[in-house]
PDB file of N, CA and C in Angstrom:
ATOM      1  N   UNK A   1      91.779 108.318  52.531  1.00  0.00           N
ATOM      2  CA  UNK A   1      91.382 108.849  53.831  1.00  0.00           C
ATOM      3  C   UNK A   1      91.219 110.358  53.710  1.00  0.00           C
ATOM      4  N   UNK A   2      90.391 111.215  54.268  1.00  0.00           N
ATOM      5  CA  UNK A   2      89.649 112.190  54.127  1.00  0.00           C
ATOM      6  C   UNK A   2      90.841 112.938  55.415  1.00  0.00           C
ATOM      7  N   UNK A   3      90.746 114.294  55.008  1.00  0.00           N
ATOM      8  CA  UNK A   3      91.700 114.898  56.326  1.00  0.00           C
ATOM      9  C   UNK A   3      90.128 115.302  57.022  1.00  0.00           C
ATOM     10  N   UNK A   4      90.832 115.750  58.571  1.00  0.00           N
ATOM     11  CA  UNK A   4      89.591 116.421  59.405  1.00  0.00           C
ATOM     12  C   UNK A   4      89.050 117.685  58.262  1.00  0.00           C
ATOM     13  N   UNK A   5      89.729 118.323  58.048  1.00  0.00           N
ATOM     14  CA  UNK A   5      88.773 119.318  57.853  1.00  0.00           C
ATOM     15  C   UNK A   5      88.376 119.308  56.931  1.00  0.00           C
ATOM     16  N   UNK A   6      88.098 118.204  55.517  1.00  0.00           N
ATOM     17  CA  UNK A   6      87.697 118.056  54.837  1.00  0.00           C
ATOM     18  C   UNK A   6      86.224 117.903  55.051  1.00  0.00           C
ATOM     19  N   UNK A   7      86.118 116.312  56.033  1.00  0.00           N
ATOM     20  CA  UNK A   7      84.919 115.890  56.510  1.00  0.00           C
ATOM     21  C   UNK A   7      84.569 117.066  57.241  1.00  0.00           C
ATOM     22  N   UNK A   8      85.335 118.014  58.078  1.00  0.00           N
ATOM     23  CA  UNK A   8      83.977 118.817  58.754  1.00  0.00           C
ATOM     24  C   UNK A   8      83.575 120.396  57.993  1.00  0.00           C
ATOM     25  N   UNK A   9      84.165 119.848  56.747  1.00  0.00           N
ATOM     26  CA  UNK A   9      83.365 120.673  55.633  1.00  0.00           C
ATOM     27  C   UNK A   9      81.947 120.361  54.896  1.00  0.00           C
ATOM     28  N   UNK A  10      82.244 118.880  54.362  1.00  0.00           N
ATOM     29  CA  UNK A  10      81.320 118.268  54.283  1.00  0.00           C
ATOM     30  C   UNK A  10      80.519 118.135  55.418  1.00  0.00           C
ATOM     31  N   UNK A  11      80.476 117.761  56.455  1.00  0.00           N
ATOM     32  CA  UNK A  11      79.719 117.324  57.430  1.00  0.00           C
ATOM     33  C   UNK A  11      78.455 119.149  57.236  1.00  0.00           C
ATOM     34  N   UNK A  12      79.052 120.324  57.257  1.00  0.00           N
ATOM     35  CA  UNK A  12      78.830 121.599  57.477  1.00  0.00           C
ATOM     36  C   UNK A  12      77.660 121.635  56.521  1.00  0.00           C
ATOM     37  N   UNK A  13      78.454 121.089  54.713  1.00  0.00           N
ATOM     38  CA  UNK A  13      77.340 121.884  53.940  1.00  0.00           C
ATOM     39  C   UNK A  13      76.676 120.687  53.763  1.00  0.00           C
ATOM     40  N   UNK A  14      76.529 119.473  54.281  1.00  0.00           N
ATOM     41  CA  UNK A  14      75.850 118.325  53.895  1.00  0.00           C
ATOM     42  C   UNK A  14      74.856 118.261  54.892  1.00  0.00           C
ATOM     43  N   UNK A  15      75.409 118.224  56.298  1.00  0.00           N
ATOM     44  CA  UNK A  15      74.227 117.956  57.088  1.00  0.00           C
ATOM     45  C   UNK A  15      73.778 119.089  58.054  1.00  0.00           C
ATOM     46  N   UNK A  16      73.954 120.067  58.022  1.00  0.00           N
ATOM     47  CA  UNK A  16      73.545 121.000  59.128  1.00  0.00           C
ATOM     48  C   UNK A  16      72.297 121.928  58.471  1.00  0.00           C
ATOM     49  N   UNK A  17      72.430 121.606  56.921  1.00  0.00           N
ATOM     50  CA  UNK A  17      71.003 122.358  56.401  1.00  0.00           C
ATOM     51  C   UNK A  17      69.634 121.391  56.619  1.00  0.00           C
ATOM     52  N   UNK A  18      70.129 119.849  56.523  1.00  0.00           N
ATOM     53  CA  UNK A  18      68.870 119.053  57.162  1.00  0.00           C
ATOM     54  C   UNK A  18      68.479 119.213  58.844  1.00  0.00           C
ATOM     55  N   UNK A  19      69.720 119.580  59.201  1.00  0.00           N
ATOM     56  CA  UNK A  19      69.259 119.707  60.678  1.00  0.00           C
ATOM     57  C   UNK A  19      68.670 120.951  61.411  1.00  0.00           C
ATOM     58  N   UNK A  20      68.781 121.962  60.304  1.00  0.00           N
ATOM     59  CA  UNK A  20      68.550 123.725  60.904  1.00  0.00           C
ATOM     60  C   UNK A  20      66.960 123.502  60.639  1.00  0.00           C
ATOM     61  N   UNK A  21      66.119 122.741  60.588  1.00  0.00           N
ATOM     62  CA  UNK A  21      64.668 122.481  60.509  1.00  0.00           C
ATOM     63  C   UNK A  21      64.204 123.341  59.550  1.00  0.00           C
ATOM     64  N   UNK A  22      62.392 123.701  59.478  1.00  0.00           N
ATOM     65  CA  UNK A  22      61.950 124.372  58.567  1.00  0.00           C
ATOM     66  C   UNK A  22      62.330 125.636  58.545  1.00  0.00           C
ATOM     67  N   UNK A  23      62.841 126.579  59.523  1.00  0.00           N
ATOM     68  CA  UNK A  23      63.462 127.836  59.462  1.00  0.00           C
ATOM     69  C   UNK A  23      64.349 127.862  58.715  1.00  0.00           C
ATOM     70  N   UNK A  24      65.174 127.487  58.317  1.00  0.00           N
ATOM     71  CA  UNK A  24      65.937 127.809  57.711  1.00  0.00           C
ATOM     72  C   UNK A  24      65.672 127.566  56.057  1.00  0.00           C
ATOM     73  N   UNK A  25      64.436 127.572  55.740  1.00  0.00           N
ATOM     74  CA  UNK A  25      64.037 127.114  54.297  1.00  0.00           C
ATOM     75  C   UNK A  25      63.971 129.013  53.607  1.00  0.00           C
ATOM     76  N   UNK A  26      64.532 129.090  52.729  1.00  0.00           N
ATOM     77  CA  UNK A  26      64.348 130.835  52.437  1.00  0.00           C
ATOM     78  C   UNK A  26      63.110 130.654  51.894  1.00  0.00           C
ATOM     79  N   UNK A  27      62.526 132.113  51.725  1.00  0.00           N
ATOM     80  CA  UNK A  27      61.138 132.136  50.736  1.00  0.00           C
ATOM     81  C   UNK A  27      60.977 131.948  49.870  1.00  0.00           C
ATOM     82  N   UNK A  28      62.343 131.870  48.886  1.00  0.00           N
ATOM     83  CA  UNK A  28      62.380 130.921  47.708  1.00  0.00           C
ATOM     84  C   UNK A  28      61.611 129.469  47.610  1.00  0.00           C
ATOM     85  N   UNK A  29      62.179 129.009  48.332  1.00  0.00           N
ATOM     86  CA  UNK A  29      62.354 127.627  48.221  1.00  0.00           C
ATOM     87  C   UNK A  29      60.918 127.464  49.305  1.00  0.00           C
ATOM     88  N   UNK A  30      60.306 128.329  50.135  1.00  0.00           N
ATOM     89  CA  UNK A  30      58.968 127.953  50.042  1.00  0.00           C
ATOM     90  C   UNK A  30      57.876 128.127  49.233  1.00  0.00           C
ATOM     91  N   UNK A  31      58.398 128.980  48.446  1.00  0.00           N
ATOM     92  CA  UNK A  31      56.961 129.466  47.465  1.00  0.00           C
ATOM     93  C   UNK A  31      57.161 128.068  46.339  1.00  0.00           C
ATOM     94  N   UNK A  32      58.791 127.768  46.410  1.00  0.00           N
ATOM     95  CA  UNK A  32      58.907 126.423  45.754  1.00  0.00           C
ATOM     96  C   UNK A  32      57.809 125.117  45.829  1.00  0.00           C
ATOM     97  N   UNK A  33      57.847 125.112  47.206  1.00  0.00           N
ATOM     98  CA  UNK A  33      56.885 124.041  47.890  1.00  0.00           C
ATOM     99  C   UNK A  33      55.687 124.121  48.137  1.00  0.00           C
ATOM    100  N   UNK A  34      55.206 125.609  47.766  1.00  0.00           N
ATOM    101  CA  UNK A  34      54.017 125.833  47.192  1.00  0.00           C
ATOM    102  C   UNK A  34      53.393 125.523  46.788  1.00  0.00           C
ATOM    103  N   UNK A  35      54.376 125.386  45.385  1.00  0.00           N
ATOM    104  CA  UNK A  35      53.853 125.126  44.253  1.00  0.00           C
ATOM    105  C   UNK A  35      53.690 123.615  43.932  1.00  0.00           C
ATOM    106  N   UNK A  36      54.393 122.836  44.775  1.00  0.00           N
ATOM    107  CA  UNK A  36      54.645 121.547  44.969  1.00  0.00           C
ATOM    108  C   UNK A  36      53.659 121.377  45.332  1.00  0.00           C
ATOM    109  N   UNK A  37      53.156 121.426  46.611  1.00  0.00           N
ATOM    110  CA  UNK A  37      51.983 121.120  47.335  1.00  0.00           C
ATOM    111  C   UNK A  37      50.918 121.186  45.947  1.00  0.00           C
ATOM    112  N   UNK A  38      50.409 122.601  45.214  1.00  0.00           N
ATOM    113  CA  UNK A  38      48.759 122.678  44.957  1.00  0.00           C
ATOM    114  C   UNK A  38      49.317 122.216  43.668  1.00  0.00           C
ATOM    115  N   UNK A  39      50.548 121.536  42.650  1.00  0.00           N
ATOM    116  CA  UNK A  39      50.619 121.071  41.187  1.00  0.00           C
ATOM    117  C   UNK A  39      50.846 119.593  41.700  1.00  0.00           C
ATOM    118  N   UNK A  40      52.089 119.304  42.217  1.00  0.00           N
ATOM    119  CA  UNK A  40      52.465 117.699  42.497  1.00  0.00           C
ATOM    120  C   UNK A  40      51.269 116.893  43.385  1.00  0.00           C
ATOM    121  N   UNK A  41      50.605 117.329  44.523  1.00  0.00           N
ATOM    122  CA  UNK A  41      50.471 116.767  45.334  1.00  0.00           C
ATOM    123  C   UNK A  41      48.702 116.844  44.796  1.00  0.00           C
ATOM    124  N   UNK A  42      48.845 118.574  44.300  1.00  0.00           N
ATOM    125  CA  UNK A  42      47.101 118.537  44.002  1.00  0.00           C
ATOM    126  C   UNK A  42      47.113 117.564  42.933  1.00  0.00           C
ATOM    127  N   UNK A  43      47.674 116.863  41.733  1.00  0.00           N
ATOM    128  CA  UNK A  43      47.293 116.032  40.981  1.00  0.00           C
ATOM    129  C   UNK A  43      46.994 114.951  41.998  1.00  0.00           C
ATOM    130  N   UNK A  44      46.437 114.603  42.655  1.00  0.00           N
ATOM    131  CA  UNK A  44      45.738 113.566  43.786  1.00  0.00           C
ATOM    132  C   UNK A  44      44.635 114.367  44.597  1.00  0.00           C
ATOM    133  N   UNK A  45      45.081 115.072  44.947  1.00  0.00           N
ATOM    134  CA  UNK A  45      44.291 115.635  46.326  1.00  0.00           C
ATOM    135  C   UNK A  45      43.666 116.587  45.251  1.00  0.00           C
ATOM    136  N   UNK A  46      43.845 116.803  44.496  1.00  0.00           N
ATOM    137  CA  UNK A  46      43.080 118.223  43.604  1.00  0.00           C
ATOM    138  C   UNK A  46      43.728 119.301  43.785  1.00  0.00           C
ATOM    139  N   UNK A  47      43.756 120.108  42.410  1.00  0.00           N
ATOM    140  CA  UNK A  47      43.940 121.453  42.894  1.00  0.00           C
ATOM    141  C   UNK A  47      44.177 122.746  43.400  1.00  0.00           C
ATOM    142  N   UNK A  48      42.741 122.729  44.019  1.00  0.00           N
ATOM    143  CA  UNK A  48      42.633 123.043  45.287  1.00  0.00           C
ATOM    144  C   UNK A  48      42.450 122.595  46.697  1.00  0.00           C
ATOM    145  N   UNK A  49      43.377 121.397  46.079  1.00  0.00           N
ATOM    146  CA  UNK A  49      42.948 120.259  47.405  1.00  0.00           C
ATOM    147  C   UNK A  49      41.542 119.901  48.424  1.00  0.00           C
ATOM    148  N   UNK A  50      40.629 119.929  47.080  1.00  0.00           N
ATOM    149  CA  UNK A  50      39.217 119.414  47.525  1.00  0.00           C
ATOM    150  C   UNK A  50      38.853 117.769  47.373  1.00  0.00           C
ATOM    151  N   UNK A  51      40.176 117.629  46.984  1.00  0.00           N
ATOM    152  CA  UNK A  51      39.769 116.242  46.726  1.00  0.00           C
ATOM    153  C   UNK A  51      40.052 115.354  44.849  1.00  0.00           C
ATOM    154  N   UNK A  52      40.389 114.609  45.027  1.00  0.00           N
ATOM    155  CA  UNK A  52      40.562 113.632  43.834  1.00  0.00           C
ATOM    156  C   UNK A  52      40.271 111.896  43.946  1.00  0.00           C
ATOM    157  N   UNK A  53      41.706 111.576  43.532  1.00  0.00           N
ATOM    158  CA  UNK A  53      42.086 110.653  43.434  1.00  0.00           C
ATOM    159  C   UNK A  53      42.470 110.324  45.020  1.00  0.00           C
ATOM    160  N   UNK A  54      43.157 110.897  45.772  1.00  0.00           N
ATOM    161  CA  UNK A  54      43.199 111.165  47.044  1.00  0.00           C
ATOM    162  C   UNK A  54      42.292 111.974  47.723  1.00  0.00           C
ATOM    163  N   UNK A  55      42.579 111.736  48.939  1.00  0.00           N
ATOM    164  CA  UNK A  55      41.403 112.695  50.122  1.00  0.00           C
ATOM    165  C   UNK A  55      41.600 114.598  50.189  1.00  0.00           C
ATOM    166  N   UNK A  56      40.040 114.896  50.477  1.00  0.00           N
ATOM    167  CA  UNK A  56      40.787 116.814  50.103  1.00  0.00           C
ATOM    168  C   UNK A  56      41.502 116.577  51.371  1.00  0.00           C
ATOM    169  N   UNK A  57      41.777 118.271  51.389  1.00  0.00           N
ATOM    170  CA  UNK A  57      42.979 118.483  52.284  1.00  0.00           C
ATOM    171  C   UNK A  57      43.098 119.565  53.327  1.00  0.00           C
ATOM    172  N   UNK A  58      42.061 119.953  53.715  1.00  0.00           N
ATOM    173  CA  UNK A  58      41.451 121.235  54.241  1.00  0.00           C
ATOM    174  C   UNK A  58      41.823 121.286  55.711  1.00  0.00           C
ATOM    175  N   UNK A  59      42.394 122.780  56.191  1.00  0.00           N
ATOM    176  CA  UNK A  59      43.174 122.835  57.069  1.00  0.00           C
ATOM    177  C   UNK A  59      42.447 122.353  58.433  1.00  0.00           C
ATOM    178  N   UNK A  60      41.368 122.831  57.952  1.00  0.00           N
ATOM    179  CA  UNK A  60      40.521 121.994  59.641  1.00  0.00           C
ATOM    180  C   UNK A  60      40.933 120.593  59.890  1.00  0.00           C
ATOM    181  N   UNK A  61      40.884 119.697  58.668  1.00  0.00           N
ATOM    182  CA  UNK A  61      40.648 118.615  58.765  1.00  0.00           C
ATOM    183  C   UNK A  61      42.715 118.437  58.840  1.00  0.00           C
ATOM    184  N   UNK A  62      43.083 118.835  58.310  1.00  0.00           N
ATOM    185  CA  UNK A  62      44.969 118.707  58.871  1.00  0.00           C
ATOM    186  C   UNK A  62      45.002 118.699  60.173  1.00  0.00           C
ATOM    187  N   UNK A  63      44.984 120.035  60.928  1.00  0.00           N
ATOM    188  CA  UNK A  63      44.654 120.378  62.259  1.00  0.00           C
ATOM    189  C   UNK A  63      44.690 119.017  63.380  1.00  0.00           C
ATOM    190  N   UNK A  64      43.882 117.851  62.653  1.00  0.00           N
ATOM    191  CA  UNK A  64      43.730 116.679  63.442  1.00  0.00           C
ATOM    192  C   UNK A  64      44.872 116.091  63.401  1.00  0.00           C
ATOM    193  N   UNK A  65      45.991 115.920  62.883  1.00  0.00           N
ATOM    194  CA  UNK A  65      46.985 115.783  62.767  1.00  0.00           C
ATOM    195  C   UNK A  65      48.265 116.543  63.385  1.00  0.00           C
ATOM    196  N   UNK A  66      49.215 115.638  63.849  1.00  0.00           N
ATOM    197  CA  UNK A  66      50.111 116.459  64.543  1.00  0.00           C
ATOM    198  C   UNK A  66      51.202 116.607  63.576  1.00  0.00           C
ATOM    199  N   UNK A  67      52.050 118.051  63.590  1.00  0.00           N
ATOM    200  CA  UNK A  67      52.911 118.034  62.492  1.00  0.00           C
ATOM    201  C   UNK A  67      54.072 116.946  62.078  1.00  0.00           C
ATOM    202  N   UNK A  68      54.407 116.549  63.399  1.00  0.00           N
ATOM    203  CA  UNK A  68      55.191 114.972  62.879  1.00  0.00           C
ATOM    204  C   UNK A  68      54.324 114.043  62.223  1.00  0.00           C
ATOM    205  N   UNK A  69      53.237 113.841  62.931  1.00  0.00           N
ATOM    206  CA  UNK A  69      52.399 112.909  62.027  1.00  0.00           C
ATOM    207  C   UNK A  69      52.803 113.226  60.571  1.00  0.00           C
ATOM    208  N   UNK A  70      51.781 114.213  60.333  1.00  0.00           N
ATOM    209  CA  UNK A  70      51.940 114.927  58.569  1.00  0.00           C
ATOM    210  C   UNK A  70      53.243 114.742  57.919  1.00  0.00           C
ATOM    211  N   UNK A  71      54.076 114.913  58.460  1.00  0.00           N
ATOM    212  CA  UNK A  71      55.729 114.794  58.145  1.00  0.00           C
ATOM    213  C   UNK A  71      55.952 113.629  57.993  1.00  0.00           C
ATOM    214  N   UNK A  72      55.923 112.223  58.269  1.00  0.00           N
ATOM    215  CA  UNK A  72      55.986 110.886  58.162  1.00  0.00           C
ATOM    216  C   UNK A  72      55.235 110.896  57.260  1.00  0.00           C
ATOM    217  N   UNK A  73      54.014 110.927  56.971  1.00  0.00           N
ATOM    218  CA  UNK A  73      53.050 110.802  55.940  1.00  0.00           C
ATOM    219  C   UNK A  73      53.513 111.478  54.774  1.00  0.00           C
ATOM    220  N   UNK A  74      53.881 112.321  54.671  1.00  0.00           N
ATOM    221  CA  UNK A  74      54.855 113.175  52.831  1.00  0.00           C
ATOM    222  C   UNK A  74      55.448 112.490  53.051  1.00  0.00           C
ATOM    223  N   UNK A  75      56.936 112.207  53.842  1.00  0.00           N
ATOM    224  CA  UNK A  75      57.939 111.862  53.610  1.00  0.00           C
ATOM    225  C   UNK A  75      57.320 109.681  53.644  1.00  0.00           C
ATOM    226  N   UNK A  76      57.324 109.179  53.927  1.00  0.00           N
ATOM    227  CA  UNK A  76      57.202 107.745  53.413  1.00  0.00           C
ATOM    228  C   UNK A  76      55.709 107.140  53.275  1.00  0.00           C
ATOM    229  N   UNK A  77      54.733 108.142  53.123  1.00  0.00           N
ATOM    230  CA  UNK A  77      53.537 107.629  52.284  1.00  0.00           C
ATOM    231  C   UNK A  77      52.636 106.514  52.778  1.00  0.00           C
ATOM    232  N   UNK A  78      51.554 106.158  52.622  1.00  0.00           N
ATOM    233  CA  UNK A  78      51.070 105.425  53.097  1.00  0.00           C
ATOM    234  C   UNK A  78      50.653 104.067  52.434  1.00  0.00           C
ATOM    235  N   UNK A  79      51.486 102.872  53.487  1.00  0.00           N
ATOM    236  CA  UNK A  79      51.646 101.763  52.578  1.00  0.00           C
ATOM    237  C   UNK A  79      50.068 101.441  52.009  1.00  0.00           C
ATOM    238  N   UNK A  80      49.961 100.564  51.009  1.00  0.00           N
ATOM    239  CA  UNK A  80      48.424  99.972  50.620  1.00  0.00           C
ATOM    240  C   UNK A  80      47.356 101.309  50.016  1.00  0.00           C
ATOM    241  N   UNK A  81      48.108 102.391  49.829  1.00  0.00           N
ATOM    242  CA  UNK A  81      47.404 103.200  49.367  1.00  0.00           C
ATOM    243  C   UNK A  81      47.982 103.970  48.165  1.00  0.00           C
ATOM    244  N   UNK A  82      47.462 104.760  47.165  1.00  0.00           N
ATOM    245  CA  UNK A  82      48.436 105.317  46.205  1.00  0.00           C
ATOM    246  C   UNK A  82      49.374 106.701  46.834  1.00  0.00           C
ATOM    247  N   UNK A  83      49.513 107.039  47.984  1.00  0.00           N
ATOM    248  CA  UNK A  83      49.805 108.117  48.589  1.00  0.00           C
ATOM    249  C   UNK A  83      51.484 107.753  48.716  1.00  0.00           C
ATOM    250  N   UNK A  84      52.669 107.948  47.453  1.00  0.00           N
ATOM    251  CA  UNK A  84      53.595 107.820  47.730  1.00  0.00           C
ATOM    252  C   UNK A  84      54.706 108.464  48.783  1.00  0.00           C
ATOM    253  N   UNK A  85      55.459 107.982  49.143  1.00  0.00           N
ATOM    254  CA  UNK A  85      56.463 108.661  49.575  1.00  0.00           C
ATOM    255  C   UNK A  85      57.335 109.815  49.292  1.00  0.00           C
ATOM    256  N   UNK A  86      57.495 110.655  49.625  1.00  0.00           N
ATOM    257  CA  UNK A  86      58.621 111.858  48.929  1.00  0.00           C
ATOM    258  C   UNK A  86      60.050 111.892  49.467  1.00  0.00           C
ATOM    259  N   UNK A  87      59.974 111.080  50.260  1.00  0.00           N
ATOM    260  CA  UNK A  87      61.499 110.898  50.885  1.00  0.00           C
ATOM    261  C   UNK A  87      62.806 111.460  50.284  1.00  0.00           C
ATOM    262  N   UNK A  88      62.976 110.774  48.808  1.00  0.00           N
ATOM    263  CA  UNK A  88      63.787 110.553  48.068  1.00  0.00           C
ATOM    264  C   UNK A  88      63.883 112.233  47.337  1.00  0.00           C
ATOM    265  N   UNK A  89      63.005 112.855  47.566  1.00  0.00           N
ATOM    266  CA  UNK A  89      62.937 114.388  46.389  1.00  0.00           C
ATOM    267  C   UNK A  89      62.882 115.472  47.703  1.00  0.00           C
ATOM    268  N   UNK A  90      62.274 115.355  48.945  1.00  0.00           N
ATOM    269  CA  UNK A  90      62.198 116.287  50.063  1.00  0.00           C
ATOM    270  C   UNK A  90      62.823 116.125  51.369  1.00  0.00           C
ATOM    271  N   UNK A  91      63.679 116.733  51.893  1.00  0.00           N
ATOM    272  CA  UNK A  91      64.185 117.005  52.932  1.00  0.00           C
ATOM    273  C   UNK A  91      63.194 116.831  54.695  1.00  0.00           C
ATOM    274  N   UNK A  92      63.543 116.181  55.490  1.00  0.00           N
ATOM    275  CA  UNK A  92      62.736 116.287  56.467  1.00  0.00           C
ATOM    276  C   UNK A  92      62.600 117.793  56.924  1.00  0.00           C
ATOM    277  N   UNK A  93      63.105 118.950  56.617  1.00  0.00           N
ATOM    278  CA  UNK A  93      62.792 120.116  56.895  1.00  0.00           C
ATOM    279  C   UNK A  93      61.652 120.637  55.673  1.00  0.00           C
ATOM    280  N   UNK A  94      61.859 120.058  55.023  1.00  0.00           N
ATOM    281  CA  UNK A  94      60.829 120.537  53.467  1.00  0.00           C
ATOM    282  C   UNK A  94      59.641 120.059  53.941  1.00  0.00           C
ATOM    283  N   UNK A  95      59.669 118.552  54.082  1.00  0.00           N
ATOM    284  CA  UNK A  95      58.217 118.060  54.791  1.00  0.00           C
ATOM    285  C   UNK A  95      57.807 118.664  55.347  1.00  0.00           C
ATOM    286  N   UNK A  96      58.395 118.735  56.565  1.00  0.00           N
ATOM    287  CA  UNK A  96      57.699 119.576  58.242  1.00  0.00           C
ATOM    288  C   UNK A  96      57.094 120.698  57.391  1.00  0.00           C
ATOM    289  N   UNK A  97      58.247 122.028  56.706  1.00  0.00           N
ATOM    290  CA  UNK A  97      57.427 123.004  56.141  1.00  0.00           C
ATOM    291  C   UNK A  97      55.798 122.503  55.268  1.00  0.00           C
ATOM    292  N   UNK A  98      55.492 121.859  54.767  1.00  0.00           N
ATOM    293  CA  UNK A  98      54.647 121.755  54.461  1.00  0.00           C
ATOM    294  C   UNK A  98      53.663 121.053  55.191  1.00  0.00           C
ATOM    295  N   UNK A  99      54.019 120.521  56.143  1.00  0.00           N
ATOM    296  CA  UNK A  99      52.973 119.759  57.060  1.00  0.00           C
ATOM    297  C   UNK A  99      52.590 121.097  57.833  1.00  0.00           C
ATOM    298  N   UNK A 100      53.379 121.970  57.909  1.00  0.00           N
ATOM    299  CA  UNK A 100      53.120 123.194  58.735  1.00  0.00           C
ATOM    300  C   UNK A 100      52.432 124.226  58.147  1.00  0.00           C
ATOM    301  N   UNK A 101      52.648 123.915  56.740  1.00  0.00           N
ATOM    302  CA  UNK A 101      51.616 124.828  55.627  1.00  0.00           C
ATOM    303  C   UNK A 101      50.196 124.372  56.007  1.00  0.00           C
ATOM    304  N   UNK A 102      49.658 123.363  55.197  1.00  0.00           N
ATOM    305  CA  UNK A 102      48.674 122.259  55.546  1.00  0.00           C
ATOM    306  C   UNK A 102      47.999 122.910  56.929  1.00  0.00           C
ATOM    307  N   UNK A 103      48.605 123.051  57.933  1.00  0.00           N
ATOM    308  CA  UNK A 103      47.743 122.669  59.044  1.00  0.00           C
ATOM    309  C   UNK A 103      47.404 124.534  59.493  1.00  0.00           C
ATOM    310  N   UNK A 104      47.983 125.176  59.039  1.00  0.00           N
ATOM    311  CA  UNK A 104      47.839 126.635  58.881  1.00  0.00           C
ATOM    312  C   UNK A 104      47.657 127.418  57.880  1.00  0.00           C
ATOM    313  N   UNK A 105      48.426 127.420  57.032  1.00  0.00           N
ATOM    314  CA  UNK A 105      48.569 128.466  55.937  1.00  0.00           C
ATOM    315  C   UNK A 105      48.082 127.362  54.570  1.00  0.00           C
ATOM    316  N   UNK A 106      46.551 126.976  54.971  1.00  0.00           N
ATOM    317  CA  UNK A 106      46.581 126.064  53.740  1.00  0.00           C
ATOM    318  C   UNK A 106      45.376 126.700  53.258  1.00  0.00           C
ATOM    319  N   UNK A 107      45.171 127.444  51.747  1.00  0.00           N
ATOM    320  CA  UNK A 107      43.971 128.163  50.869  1.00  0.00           C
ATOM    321  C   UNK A 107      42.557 127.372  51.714  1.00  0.00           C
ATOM    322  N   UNK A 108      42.654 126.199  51.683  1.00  0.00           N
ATOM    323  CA  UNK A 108      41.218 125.727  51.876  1.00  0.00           C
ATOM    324  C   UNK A 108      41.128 125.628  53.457  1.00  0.00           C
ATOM    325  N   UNK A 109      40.425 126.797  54.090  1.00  0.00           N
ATOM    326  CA  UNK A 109      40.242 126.785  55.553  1.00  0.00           C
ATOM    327  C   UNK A 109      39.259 125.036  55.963  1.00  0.00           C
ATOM    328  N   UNK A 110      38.294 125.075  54.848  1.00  0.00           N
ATOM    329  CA  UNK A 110      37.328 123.466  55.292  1.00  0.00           C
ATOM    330  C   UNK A 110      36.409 123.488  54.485  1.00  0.00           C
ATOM    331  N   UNK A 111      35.722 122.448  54.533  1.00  0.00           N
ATOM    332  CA  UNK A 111      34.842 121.904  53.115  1.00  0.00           C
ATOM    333  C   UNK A 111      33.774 121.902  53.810  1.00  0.00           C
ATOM    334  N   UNK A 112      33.933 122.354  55.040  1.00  0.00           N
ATOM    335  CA  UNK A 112      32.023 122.682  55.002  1.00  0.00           C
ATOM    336  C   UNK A 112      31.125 123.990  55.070  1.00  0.00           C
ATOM    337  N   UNK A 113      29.981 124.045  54.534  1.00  0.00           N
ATOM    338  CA  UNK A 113      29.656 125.486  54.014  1.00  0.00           C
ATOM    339  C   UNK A 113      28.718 125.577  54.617  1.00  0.00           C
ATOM    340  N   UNK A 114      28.283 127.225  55.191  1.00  0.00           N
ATOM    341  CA  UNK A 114      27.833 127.551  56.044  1.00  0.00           C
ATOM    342  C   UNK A 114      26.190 127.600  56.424  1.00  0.00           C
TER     343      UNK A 114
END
């Protein structure tokens, strides 16, 4: 049996960093997910997320998407398609940050040219 203040130690450093949302991600650990996004994710989407094996990824076309949407979609993937899940490697605050990248701060404003 665990004393109280054991568990509300654990409880502290276990669950209150999943719950402090994408703010609380330092700039470390976003430039981390950066890099995640245009190496892990571009091996599908490309790149520069123009497209692959998966669909490009261009912020106009995010935009249509609401950031929970996007966030369900990283985090458990879309069944019948090769678009896995990240559940298991990203934090629901990691997601959101990047669903929030994507739909703003994403290199490729849109794939259509002027």
């Amino acid at each position: 049996m665990t004393s109280p203040v054991l568990r509300s130690l654990l409880f502290t450093t276990l669950a209150l960093p999943a719950l402090a949302g994408a703010d609380a991600l330092g700039p470390e650990r976003q430039a981390e997910l950066e890099t995640l996004l245009y190496q892990d994710c571009g091996s599908c989407h490309g790149m520069t997320l123009r497209g692959g094996l998966g669909p490009a990824l261009p912020r106009d076309r995010m935009q249509g998407f609401s950031p929970e949407a996007l966030t369900h979609i990283i985090r458990h993937g879309i069944p019948g398609s090769a678009m896995p899940g990240w559940k298991a490697l990203l934090s629901e605050a990691e997601a959101r940050w990047l669903a929030e990248h994507l739909r703003t701060d994403n290199r490729l404003e849109t794939l259509q040219r002027d």
